[in-house]
N, C-alpha and C. Protein backbone atom coordinates (compact mmCIF):
# COMPACT_ATOMS: atom_id res chain seq x y z
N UNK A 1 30.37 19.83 80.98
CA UNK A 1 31.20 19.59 79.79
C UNK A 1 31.41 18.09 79.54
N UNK A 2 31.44 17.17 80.78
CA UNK A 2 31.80 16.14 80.40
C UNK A 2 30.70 14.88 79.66
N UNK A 3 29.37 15.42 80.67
CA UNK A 3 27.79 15.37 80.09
C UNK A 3 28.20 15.38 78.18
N UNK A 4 28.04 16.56 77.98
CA UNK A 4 28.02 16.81 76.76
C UNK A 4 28.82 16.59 75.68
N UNK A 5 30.20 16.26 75.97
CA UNK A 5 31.46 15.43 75.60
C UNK A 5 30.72 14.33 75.28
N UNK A 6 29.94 13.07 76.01
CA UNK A 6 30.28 12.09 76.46
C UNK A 6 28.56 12.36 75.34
N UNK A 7 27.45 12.96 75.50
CA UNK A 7 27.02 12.67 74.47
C UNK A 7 27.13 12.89 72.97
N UNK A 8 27.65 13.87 72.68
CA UNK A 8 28.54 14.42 71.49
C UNK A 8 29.46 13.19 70.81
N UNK A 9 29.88 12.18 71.56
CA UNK A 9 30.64 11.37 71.44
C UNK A 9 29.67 9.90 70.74
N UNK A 10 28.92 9.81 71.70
CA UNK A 10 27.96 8.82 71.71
C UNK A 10 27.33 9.55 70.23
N UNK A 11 26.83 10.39 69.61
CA UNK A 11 26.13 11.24 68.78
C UNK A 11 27.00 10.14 67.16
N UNK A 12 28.49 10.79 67.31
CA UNK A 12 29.21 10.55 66.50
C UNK A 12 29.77 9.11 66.53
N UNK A 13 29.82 8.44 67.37
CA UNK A 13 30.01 6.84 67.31
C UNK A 13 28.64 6.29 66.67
N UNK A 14 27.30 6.38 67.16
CA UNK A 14 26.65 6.11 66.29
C UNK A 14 26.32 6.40 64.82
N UNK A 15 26.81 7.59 64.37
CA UNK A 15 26.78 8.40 62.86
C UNK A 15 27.61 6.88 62.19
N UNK A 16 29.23 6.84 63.17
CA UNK A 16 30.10 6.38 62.47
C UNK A 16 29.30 4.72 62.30
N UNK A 17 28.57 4.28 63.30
CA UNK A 17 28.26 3.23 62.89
C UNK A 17 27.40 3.01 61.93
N UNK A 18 26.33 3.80 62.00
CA UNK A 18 25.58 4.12 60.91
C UNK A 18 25.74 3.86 59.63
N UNK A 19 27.31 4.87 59.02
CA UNK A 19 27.87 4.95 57.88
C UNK A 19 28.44 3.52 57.71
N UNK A 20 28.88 3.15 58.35
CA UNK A 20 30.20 1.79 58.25
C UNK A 20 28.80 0.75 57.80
N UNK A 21 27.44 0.28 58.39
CA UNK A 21 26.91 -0.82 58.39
C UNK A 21 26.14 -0.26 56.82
N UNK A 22 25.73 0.96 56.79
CA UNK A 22 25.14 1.55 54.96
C UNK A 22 26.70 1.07 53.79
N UNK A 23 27.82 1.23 54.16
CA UNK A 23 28.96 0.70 53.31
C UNK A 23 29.18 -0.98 53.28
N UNK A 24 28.81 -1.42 54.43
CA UNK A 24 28.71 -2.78 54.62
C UNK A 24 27.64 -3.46 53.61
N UNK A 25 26.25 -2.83 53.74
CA UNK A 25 25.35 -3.16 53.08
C UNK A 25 25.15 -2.54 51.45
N UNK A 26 25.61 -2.08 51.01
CA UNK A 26 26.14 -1.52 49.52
C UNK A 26 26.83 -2.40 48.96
N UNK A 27 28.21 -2.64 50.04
CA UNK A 27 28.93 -3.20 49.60
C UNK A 27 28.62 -4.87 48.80
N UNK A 28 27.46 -5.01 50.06
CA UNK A 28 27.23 -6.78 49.82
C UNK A 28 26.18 -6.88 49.27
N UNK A 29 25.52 -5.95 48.70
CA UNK A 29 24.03 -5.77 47.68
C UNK A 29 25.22 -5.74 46.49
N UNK A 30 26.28 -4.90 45.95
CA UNK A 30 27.00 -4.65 44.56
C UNK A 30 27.75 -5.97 44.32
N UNK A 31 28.36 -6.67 45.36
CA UNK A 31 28.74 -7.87 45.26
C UNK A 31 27.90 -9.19 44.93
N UNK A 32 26.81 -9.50 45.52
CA UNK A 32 26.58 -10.65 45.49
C UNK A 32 24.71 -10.56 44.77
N UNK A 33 24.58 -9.16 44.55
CA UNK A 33 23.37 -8.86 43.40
C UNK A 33 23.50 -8.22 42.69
N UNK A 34 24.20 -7.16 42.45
CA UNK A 34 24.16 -6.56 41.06
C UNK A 34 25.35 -6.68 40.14
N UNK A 35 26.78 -7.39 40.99
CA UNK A 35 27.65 -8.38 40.46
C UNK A 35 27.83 -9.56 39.83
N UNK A 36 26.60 -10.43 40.50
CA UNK A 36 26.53 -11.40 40.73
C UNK A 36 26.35 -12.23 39.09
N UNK A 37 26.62 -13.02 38.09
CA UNK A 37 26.93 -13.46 37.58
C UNK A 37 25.49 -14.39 37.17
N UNK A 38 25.13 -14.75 38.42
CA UNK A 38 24.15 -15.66 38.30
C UNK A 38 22.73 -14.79 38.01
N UNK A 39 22.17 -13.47 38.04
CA UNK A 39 21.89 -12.99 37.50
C UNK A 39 21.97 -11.98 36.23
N UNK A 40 22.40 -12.37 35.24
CA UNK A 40 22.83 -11.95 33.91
C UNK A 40 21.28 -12.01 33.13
N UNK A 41 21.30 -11.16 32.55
CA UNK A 41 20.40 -11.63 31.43
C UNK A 41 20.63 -12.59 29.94
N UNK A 42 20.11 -14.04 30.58
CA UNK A 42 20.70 -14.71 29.10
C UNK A 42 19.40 -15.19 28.40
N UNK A 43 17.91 -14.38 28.69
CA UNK A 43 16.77 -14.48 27.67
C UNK A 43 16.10 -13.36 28.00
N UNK A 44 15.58 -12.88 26.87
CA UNK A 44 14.54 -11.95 26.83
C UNK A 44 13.60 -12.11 26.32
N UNK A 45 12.23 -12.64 27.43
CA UNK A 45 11.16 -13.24 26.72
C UNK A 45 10.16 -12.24 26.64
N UNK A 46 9.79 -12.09 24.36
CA UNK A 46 9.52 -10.47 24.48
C UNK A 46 8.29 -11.56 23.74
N UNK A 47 7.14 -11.02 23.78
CA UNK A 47 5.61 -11.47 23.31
C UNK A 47 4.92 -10.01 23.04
N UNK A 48 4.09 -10.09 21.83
CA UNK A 48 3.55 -9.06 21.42
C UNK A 48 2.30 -9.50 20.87
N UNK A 49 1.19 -8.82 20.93
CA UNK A 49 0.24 -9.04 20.35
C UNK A 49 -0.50 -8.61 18.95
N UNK A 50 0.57 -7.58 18.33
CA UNK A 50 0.49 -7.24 16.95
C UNK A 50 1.52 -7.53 16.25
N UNK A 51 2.16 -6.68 15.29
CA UNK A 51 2.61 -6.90 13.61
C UNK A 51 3.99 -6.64 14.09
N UNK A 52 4.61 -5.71 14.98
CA UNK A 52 5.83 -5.24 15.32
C UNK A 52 6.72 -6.74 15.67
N UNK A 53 7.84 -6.38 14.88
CA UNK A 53 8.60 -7.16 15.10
C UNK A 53 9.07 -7.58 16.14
N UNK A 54 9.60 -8.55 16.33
CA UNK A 54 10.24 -9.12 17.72
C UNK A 54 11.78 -8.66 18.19
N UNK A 55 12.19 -8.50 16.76
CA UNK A 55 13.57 -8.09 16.94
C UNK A 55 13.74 -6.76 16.91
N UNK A 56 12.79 -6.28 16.64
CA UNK A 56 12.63 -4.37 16.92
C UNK A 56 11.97 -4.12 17.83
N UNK A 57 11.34 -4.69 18.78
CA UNK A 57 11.13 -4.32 19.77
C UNK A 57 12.44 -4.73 20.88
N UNK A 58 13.26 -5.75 20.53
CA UNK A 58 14.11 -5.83 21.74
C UNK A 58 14.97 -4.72 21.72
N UNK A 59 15.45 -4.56 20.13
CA UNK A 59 15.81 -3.09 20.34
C UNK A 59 15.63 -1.96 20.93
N UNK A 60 13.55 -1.58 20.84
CA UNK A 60 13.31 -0.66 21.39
C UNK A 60 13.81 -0.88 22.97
N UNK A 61 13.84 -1.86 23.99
CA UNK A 61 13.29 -1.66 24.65
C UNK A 61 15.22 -1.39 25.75
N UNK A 62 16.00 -1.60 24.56
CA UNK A 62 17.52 -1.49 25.20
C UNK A 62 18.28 -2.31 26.29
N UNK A 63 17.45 -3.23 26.15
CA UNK A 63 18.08 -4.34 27.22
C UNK A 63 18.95 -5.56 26.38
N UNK A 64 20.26 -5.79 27.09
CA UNK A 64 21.15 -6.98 26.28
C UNK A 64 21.52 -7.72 27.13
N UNK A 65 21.33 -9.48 26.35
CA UNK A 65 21.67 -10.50 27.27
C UNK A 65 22.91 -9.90 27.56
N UNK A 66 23.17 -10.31 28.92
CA UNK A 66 24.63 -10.19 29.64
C UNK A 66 24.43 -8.90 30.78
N UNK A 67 23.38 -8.05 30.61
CA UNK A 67 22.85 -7.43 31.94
C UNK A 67 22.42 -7.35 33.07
N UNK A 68 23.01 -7.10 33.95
CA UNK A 68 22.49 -8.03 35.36
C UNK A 68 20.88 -7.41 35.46
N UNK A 69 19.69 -8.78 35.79
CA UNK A 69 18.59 -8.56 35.52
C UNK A 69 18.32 -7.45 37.39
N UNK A 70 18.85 -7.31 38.16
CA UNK A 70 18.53 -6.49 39.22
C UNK A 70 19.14 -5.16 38.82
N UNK A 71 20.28 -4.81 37.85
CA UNK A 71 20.66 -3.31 37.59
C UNK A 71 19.80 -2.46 37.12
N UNK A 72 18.87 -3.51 35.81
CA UNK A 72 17.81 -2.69 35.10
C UNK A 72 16.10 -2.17 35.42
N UNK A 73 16.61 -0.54 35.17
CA UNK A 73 15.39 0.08 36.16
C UNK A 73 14.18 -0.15 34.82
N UNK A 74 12.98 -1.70 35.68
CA UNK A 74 12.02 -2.00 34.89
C UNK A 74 11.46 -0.94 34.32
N UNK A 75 10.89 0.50 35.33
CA UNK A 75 10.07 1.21 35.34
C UNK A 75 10.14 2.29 34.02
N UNK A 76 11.51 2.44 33.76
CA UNK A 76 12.25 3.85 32.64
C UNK A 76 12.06 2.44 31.30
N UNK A 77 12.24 1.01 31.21
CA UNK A 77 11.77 0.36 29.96
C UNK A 77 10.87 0.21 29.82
N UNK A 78 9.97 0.15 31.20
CA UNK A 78 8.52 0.11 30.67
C UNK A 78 8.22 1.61 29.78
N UNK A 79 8.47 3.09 30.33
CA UNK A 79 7.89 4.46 30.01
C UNK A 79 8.55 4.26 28.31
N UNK A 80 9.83 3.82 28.32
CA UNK A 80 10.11 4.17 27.19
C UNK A 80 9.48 3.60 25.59
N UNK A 81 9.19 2.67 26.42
CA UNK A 81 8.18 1.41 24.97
C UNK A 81 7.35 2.12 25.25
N UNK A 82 6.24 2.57 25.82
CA UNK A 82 4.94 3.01 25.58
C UNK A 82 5.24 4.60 25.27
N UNK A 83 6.45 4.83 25.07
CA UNK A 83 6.32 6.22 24.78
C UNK A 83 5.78 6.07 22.99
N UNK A 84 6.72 5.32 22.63
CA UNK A 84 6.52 4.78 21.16
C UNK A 84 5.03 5.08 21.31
N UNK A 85 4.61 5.52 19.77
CA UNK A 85 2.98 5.43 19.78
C UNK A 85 2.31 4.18 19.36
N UNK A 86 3.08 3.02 18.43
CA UNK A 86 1.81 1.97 18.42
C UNK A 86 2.06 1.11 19.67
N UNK A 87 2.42 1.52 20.34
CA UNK A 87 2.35 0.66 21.79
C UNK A 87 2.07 1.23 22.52
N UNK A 88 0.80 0.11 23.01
CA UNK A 88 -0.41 0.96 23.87
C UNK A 88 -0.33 0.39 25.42
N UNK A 89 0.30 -0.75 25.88
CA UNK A 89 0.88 -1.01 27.03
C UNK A 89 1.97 -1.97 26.95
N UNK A 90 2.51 -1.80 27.94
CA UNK A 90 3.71 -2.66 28.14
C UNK A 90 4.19 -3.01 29.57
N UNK A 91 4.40 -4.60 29.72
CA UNK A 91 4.56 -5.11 30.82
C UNK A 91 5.75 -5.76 30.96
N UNK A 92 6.60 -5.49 32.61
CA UNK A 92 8.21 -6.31 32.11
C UNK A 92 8.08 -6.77 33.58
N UNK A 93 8.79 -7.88 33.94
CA UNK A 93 8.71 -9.12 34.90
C UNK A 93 10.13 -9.77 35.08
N UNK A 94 10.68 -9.93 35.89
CA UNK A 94 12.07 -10.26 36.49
C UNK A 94 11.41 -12.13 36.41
N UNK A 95 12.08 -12.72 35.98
CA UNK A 95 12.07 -14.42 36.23
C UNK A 95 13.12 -14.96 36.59
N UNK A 96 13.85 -14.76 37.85
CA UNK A 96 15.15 -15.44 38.61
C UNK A 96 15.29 -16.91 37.99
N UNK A 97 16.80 -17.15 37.77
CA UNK A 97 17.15 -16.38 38.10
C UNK A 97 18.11 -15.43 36.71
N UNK A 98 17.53 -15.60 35.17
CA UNK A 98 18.01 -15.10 34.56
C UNK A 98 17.45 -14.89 32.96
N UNK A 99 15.78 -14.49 33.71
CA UNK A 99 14.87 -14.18 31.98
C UNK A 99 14.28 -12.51 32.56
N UNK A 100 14.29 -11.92 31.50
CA UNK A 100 13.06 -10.79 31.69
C UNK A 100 11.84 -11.02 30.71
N UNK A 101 11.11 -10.84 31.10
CA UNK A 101 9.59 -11.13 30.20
C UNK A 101 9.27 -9.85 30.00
N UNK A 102 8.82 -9.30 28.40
CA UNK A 102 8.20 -8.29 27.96
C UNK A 102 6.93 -9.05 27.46
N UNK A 103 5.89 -8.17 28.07
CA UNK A 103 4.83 -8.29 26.91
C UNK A 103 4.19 -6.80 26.67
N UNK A 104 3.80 -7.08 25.17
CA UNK A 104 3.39 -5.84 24.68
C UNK A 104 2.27 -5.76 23.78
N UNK A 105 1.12 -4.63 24.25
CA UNK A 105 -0.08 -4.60 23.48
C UNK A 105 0.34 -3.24 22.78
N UNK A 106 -0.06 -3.83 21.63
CA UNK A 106 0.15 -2.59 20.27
C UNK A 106 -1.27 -2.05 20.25
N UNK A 107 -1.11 -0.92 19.67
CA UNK A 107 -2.45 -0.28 19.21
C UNK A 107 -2.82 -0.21 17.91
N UNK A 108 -4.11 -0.60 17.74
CA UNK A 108 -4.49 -1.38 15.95
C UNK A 108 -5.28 0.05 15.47
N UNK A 109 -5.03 0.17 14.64
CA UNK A 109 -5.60 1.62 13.63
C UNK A 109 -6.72 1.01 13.76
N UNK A 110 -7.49 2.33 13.47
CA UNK A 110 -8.99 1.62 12.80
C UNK A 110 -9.35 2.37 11.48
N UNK A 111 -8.57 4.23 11.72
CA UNK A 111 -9.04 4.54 10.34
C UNK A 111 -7.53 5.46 10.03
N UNK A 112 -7.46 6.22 8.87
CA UNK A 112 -6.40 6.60 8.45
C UNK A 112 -6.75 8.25 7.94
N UNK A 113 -5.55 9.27 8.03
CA UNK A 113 -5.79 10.46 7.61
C UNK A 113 -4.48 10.76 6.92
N UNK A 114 -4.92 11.49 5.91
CA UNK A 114 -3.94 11.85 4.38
C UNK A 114 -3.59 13.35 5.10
N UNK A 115 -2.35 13.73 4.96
CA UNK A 115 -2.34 15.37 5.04
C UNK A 115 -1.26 16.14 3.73
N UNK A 116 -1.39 17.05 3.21
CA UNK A 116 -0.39 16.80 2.07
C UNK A 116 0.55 18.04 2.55
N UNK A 117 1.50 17.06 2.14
CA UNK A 117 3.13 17.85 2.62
C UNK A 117 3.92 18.23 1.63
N UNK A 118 4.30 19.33 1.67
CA UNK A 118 5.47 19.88 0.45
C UNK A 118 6.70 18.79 0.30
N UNK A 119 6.85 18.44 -1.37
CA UNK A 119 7.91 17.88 -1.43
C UNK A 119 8.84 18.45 -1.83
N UNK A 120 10.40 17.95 -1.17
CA UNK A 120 11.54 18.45 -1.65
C UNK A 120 11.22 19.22 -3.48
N UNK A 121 11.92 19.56 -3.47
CA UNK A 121 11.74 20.39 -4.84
C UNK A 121 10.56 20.69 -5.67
N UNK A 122 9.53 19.97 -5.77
CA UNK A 122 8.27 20.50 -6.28
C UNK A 122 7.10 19.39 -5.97
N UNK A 123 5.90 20.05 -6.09
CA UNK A 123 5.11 19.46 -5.68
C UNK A 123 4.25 18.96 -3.76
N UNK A 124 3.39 18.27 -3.85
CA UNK A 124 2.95 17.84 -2.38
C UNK A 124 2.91 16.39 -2.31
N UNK A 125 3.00 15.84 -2.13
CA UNK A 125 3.20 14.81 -0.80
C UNK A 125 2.15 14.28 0.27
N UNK A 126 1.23 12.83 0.21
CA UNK A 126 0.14 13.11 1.45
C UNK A 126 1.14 12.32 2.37
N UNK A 127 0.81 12.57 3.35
CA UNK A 127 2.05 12.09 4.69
C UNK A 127 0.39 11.40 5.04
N UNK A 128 0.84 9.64 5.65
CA UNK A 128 -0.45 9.35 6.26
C UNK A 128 -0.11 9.32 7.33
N UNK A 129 -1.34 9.37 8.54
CA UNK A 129 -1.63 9.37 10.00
C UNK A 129 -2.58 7.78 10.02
N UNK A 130 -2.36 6.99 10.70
CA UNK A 130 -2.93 5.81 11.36
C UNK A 130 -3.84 6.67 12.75
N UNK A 131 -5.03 6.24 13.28
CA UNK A 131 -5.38 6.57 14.56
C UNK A 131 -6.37 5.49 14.92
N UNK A 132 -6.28 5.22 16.05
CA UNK A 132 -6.85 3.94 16.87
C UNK A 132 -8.30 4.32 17.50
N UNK A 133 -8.55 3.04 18.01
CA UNK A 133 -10.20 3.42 18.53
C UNK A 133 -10.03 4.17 19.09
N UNK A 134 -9.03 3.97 20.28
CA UNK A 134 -9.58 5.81 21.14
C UNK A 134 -8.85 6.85 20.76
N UNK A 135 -8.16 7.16 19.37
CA UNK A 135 -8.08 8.40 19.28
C UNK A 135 -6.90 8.73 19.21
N UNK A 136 -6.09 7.71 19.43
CA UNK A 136 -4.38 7.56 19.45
C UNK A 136 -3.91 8.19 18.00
N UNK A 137 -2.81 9.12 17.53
CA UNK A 137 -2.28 9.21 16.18
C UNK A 137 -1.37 8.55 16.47
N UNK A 138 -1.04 7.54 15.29
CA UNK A 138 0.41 7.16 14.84
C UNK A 138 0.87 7.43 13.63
N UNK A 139 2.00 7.32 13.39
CA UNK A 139 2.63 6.78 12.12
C UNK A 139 1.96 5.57 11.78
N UNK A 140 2.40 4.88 10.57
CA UNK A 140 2.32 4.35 9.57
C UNK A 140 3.52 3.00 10.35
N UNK A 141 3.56 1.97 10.52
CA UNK A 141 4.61 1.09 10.95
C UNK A 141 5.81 1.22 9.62
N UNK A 142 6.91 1.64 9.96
CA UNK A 142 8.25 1.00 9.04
C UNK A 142 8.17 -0.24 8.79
N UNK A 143 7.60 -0.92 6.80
CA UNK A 143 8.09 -2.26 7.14
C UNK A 143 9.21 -3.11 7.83
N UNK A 144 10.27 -2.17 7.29
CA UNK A 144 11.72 -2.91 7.74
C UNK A 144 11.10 -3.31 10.20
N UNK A 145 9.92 -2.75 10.24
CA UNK A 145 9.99 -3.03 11.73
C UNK A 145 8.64 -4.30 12.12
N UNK A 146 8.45 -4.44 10.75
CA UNK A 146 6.90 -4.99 10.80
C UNK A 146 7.29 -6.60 10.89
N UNK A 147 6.43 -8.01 11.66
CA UNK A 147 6.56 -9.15 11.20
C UNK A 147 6.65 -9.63 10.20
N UNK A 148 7.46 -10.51 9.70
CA UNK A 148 7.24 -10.71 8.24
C UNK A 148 6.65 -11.46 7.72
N UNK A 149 5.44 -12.17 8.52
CA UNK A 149 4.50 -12.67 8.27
C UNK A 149 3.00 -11.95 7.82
N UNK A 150 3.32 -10.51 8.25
CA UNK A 150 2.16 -9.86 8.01
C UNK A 150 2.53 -8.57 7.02
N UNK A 151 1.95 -9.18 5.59
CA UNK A 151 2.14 -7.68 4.58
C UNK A 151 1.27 -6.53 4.72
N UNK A 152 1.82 -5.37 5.06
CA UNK A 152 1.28 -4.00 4.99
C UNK A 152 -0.18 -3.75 3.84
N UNK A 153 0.49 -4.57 3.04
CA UNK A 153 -0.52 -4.44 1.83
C UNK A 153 -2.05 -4.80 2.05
N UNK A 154 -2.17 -5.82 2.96
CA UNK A 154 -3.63 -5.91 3.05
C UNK A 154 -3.90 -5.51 4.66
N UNK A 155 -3.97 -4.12 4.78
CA UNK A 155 -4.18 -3.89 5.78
C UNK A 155 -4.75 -2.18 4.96
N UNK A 156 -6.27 -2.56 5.02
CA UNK A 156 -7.39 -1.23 4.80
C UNK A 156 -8.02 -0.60 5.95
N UNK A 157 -7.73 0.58 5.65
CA UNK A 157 -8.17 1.60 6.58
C UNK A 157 -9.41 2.68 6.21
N UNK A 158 -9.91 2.85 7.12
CA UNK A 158 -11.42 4.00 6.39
C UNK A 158 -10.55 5.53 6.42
N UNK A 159 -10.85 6.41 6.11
CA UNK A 159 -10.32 7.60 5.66
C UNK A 159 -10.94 8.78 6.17
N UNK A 160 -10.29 9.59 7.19
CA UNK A 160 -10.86 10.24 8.17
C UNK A 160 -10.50 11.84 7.29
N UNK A 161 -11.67 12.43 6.82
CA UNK A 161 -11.35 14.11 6.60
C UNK A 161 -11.74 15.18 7.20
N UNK A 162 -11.47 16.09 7.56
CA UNK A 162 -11.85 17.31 7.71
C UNK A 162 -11.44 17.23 9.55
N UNK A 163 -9.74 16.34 9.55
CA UNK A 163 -9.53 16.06 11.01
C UNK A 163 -8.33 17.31 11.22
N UNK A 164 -8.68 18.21 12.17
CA UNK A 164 -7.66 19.63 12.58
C UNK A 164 -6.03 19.09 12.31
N UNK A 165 -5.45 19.47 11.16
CA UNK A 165 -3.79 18.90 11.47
C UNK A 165 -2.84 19.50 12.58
N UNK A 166 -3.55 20.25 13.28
CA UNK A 166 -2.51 20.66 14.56
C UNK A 166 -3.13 19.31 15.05
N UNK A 167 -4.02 18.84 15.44
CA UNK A 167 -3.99 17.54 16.53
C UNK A 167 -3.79 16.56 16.17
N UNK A 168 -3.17 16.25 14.68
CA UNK A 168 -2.39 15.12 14.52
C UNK A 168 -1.05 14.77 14.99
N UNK A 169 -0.52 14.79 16.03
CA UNK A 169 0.97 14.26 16.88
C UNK A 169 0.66 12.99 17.44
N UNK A 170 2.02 12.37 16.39
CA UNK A 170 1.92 11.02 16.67
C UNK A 170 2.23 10.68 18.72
N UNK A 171 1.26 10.05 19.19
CA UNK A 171 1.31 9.38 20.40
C UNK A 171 0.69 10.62 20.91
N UNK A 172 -0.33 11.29 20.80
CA UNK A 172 -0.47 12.11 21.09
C UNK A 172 -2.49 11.74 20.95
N UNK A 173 -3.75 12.30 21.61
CA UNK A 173 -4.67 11.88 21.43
C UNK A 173 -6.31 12.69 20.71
N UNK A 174 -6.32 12.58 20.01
CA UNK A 174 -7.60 13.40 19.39
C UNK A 174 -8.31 13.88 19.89
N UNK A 175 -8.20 14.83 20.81
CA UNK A 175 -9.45 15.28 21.59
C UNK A 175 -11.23 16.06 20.85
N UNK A 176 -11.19 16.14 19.75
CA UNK A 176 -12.22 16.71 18.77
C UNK A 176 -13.58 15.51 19.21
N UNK A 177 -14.60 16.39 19.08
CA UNK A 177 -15.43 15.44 19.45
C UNK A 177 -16.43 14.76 18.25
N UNK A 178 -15.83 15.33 16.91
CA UNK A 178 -16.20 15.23 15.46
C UNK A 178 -15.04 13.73 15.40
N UNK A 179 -14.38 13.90 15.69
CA UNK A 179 -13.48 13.06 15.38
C UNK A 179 -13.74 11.54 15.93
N UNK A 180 -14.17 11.77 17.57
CA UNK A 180 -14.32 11.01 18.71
C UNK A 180 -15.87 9.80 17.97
N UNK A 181 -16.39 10.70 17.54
CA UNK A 181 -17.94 10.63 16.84
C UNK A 181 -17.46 9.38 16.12
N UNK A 182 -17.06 9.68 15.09
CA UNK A 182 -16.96 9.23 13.79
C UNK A 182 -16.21 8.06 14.07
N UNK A 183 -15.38 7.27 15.21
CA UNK A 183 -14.34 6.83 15.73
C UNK A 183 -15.47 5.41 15.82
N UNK A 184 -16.00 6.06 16.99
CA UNK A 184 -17.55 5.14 17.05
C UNK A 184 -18.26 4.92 16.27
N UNK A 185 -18.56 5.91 15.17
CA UNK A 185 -19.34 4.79 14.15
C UNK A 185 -18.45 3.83 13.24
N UNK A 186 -17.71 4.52 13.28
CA UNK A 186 -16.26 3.21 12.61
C UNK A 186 -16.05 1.90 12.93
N UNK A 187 -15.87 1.51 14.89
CA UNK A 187 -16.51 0.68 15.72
C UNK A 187 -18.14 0.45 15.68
N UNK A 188 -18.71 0.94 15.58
CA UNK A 188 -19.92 0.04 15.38
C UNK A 188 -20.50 -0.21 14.10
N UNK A 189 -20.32 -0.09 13.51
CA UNK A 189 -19.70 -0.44 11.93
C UNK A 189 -19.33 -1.84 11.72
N UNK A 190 -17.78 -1.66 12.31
CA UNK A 190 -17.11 -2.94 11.95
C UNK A 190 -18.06 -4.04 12.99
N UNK A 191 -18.89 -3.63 13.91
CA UNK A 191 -19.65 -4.71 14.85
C UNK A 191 -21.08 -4.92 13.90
N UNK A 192 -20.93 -4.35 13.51
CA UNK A 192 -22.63 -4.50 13.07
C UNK A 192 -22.54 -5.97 11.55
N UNK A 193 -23.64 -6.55 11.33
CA UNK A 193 -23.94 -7.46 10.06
C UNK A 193 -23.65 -7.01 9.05
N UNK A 194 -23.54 -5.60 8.60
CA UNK A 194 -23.79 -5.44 7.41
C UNK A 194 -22.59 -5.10 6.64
């Protein structure tokens, strides 16, 4: 009994130490890093390589100066920008001790599809689809989200028909191999002289 007392004892003095040095170390990770003052977010250095605004993407991406840059889980801002469909990757970077760096590759249409949609009270409606070299559907960019250096207006697209409208979902990818086809001659097209 006393054997087993005496390790039973030993069992639970270590548990207790266990617990006490995990509260110790919580304690002084919430204090002096995710408290800590000196990591705040007071820039968000966001770079993009297309038309999307700068100030709509900081939006998208829900981060505000004054956030401690160790609270925010990179990994759920990275998923959530690329959930968006014209963004085709996205990269985020801690710079101690108080910038986060976004950069972001958009995805550039190459051709466009009309589908016609019932309008409120009478008539149809073509709703357009944007889709990228490999096959990506998007929307159409919201100007109010677009640079305002770059007008919507001169931006021509080739005109894709006879594409299945169940597989048009935006962020979603064309698997048709009519579609896939035609994608490529679109790309070698725009490569070719003529």
């Amino acid at each position: 009994f006393r054997l087993a007392a005496l390790g039973l004892s030993s069992f639970f003095a270590l548990l207790f130490t266990a617990y006490v040095l995990w509260c110790a170390g919580e304690w002084t990770l919430r204090r002096f890093v995710y408290e800590n003052d000196a990591f705040d977010i007071r820039q968000v250095d966001l770079q993009t390589d297309g038309v999307i605004a700068v100030d709509q993407l900081r939006r998208w991406t829900g981060v505000k100066p004054g956030q401690n840059l160790f609270a925010i889980d990179l990994a759920q801002v990275q998923r959530r920008l690329e959930l968006i469909p014209m963004i085709k990757a996205a990269s985020l970077e801690r710079v101690f001790p108080s910038t986060l760096v976004v950069r972001i590759v958009e995805r550039e249409p190459l051709a466009q599809v009309y589908v016609p949609r019932p309008r409120a009270g009478d008539g149809l409606v073509n709703q357009t689809f944007h889709i990228d070299p490999e096959g990506y559907v998007m929307l159409p960019l919201d100007p109010r989200y677009r640079a305002a250096s770059i007008p919507p207006e001169f931006e021509q697209y080739s005109t894709l028909t006879g594409v299945d409208v169940n597989e048009l979902q935006p962020g979603r990818r064309i698997q048709s191999p009519k579609v896939q086809s035609a994608l490529q001659l679109l790309l070698a097209f725009e490569q070719s002289p003529m």
